[in-house]
PDB file of N, CA and C in Angstrom:
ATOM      1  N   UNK A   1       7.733  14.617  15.729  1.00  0.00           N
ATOM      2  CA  UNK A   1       7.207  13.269  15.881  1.00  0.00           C
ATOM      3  C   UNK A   1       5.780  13.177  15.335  1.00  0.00           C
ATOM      4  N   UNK A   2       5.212  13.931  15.830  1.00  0.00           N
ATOM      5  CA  UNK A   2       3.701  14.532  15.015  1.00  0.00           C
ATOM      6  C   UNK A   2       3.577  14.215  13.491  1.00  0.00           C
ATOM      7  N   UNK A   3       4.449  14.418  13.070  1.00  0.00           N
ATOM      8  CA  UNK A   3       4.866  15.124  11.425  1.00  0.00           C
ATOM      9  C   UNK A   3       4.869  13.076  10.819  1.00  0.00           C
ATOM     10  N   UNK A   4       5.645  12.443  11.659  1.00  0.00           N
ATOM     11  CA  UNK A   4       6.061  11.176  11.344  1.00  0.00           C
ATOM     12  C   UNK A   4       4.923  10.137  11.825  1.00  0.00           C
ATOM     13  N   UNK A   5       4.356  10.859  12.652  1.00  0.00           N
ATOM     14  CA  UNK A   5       2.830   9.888  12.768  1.00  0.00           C
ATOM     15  C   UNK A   5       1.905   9.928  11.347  1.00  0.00           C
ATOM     16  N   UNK A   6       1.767  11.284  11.408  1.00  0.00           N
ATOM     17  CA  UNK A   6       0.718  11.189  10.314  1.00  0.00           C
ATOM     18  C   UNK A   6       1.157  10.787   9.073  1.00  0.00           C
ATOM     19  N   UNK A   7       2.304  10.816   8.320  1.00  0.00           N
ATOM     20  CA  UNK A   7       2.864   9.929   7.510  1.00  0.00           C
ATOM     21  C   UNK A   7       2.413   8.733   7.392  1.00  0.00           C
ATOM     22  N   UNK A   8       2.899   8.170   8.513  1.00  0.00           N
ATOM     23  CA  UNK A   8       2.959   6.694   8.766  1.00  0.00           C
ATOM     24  C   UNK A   8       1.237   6.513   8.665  1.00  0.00           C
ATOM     25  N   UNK A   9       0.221   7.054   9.043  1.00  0.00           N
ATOM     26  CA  UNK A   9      -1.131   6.753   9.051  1.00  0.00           C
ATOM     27  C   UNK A   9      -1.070   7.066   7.634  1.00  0.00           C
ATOM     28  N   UNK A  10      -0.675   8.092   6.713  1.00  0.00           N
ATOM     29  CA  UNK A  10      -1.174   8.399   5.347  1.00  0.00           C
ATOM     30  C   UNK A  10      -0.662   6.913   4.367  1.00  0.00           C
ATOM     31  N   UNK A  11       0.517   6.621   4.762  1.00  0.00           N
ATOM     32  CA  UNK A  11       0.715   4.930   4.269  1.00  0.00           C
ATOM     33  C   UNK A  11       0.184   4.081   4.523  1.00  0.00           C
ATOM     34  N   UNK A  12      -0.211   3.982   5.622  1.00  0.00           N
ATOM     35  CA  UNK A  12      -1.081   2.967   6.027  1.00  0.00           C
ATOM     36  C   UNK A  12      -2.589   2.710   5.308  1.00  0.00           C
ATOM     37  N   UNK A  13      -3.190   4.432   5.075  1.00  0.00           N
ATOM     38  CA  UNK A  13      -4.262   4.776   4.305  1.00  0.00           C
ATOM     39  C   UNK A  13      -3.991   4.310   2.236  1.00  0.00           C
ATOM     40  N   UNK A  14      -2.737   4.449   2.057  1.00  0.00           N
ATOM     41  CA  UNK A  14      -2.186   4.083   1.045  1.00  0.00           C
ATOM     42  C   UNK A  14      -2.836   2.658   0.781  1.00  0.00           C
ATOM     43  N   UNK A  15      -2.234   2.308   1.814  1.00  0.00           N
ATOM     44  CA  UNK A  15      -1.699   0.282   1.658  1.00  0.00           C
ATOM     45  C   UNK A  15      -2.745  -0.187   1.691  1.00  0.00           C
ATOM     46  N   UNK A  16      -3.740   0.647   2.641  1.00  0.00           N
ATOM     47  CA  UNK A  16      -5.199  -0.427   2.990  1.00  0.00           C
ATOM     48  C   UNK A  16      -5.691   0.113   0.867  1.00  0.00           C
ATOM     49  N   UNK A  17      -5.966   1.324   0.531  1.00  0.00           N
ATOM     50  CA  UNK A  17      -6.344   1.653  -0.851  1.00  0.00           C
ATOM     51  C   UNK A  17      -6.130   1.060  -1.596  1.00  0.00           C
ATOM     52  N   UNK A  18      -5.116   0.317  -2.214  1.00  0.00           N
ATOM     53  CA  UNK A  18      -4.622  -0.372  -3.126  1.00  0.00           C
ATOM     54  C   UNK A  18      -4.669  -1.407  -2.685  1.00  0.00           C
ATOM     55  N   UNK A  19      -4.971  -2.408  -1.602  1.00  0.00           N
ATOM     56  CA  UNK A  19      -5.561  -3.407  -0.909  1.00  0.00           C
ATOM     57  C   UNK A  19      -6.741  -4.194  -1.425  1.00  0.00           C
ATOM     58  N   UNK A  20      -7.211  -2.787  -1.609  1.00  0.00           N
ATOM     59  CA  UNK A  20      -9.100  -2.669  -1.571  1.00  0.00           C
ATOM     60  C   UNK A  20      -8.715  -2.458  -3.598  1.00  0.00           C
ATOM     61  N   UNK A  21      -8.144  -1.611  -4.318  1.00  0.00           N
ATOM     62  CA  UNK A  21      -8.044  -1.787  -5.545  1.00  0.00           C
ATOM     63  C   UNK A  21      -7.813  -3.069  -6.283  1.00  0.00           C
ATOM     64  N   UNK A  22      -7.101  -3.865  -5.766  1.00  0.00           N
ATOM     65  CA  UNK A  22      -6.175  -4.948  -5.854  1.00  0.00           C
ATOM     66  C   UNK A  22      -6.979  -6.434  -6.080  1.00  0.00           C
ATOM     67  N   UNK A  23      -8.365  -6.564  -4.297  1.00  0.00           N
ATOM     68  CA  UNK A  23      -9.259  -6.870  -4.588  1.00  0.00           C
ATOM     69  C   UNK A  23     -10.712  -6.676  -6.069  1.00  0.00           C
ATOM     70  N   UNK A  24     -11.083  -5.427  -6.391  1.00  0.00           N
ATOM     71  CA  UNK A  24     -11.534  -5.491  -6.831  1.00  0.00           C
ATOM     72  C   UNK A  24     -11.471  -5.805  -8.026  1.00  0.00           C
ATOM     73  N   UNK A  25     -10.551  -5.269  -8.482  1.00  0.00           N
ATOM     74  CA  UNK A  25      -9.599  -5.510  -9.796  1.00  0.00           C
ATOM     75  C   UNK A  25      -9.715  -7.286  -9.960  1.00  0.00           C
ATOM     76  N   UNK A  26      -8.976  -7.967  -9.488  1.00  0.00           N
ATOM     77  CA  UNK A  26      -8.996  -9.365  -8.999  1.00  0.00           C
ATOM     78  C   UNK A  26     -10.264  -9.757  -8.863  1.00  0.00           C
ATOM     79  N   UNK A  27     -11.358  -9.304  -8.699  1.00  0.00           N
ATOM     80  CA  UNK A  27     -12.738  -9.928  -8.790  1.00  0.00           C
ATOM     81  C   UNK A  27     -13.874  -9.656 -10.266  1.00  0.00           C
ATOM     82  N   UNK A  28     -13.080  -9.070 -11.023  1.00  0.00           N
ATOM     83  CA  UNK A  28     -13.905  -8.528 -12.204  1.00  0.00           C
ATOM     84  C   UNK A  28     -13.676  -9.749 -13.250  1.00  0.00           C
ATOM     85  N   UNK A  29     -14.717  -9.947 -13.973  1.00  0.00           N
ATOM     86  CA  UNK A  29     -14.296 -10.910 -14.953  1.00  0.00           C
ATOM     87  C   UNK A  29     -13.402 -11.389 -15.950  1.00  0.00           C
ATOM     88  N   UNK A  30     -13.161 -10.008 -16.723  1.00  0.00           N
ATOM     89  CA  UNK A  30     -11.747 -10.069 -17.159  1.00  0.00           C
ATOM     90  C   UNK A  30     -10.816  -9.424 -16.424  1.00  0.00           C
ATOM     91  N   UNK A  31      -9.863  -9.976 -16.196  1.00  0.00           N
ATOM     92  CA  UNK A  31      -8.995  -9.218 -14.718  1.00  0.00           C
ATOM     93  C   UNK A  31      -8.091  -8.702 -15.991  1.00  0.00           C
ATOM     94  N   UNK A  32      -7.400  -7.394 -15.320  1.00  0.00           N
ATOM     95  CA  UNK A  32      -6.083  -6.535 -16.188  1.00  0.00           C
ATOM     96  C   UNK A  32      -4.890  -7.334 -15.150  1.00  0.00           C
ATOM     97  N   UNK A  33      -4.446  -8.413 -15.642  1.00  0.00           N
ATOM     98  CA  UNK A  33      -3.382  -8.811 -14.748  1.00  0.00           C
ATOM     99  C   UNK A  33      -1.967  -7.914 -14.639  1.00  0.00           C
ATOM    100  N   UNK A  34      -1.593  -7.287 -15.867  1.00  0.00           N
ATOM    101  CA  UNK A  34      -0.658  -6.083 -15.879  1.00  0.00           C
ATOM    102  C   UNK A  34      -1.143  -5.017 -14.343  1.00  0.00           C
ATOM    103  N   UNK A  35      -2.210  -4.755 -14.419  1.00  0.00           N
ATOM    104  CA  UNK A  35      -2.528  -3.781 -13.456  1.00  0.00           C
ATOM    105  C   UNK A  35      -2.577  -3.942 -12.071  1.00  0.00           C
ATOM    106  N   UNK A  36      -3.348  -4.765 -11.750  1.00  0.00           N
ATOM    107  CA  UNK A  36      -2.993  -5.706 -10.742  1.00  0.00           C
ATOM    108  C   UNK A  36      -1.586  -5.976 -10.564  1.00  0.00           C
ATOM    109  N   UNK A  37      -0.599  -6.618 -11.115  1.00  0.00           N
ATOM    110  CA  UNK A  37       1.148  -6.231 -10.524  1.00  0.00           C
ATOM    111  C   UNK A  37       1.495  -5.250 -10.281  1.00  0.00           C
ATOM    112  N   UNK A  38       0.943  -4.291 -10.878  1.00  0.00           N
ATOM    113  CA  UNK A  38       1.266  -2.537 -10.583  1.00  0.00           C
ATOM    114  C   UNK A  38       1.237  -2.259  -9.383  1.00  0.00           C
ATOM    115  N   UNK A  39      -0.118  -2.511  -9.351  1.00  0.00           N
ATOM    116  CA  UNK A  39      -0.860  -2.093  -7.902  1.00  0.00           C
ATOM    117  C   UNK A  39      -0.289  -3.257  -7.072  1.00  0.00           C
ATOM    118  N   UNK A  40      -0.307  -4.368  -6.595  1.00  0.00           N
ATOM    119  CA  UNK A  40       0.655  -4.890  -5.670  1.00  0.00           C
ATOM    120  C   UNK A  40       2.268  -4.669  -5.433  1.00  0.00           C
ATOM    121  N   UNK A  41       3.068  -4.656  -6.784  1.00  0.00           N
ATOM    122  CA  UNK A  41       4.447  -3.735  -6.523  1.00  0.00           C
ATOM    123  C   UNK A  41       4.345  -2.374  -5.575  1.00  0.00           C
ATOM    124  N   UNK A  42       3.272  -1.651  -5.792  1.00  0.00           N
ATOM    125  CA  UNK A  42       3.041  -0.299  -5.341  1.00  0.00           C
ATOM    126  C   UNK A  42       2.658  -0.384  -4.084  1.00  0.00           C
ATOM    127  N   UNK A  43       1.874  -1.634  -3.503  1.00  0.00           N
ATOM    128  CA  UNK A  43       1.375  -2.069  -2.603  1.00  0.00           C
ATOM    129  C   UNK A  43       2.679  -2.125  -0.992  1.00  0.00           C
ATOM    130  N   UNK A  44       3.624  -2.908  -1.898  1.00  0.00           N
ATOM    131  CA  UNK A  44       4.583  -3.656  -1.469  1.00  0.00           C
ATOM    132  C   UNK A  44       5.386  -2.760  -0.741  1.00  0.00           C
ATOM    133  N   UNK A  45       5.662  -1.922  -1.774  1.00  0.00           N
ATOM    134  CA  UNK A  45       6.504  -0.531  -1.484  1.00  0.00           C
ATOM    135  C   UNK A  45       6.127   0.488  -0.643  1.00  0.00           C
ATOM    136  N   UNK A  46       4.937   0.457  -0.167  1.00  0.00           N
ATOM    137  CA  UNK A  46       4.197   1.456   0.828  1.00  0.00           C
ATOM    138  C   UNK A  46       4.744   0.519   2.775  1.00  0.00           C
ATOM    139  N   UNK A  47       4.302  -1.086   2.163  1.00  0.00           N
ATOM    140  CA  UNK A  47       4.432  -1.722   2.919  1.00  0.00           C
ATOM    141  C   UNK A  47       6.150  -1.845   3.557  1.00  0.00           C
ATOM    142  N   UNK A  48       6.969  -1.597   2.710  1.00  0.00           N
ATOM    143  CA  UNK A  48       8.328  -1.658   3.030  1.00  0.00           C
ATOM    144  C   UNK A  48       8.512  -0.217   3.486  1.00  0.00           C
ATOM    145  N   UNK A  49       8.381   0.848   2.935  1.00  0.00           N
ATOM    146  CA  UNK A  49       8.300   2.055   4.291  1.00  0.00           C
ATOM    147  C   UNK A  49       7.793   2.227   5.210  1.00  0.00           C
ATOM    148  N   UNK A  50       6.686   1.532   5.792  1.00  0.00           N
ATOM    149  CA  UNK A  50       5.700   1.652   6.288  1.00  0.00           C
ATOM    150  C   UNK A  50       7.187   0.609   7.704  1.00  0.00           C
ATOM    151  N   UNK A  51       7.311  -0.320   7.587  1.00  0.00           N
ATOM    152  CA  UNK A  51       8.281  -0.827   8.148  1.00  0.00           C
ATOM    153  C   UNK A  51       9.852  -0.159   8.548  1.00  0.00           C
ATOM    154  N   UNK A  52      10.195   0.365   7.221  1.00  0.00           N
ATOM    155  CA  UNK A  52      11.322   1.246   7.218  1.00  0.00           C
ATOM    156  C   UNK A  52      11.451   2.082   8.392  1.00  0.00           C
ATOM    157  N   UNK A  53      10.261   2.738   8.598  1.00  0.00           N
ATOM    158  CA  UNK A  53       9.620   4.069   9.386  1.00  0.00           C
ATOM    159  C   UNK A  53       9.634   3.438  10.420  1.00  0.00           C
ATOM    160  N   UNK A  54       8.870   2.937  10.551  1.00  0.00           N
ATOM    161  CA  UNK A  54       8.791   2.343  11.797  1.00  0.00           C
ATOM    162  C   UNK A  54      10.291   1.793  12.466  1.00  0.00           C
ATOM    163  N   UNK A  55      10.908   0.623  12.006  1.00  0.00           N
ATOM    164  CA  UNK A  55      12.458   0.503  12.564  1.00  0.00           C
ATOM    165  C   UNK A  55      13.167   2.134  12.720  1.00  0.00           C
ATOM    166  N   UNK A  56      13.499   2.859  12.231  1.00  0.00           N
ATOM    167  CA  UNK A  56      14.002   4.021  12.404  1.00  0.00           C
ATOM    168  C   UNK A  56      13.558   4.990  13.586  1.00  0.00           C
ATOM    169  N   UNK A  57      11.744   4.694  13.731  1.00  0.00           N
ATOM    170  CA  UNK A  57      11.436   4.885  14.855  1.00  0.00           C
ATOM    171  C   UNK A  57      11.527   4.812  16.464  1.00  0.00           C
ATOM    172  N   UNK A  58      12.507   3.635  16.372  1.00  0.00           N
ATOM    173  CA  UNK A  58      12.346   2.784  17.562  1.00  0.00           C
ATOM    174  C   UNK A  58      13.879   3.038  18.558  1.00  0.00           C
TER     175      UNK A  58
END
């Protein structure tokens, strides 16, 4: 169970990262809009295990 906590915190550490990338990226003058979808697809997908895990948990 140990093993599945810290997971779940290392995604969480994920999701908030690319959160915070996502923002900044998005605040620069010329934005890389390609990159930015990257990073929110990638975002998304942390966020859907992050859930996954959790239901399986319960």
């Amino acid at each position: 169970m140990e093993h599945a906590e810290t997971t779940m915190e290392t995604l969480r550490i994920e999701h908030a990262r690319l959160d915070s990338e996502i923002k900044e990226e998005e605040s620069c003058v010329w934005k890389n809009l390609i990159k930015i979808e990257q990073l929110k697809k990638e975002k998304l997908r942390k966020k859907d295990e992050l859930l996954r895990r959790a239901l399986q948990s319960q």
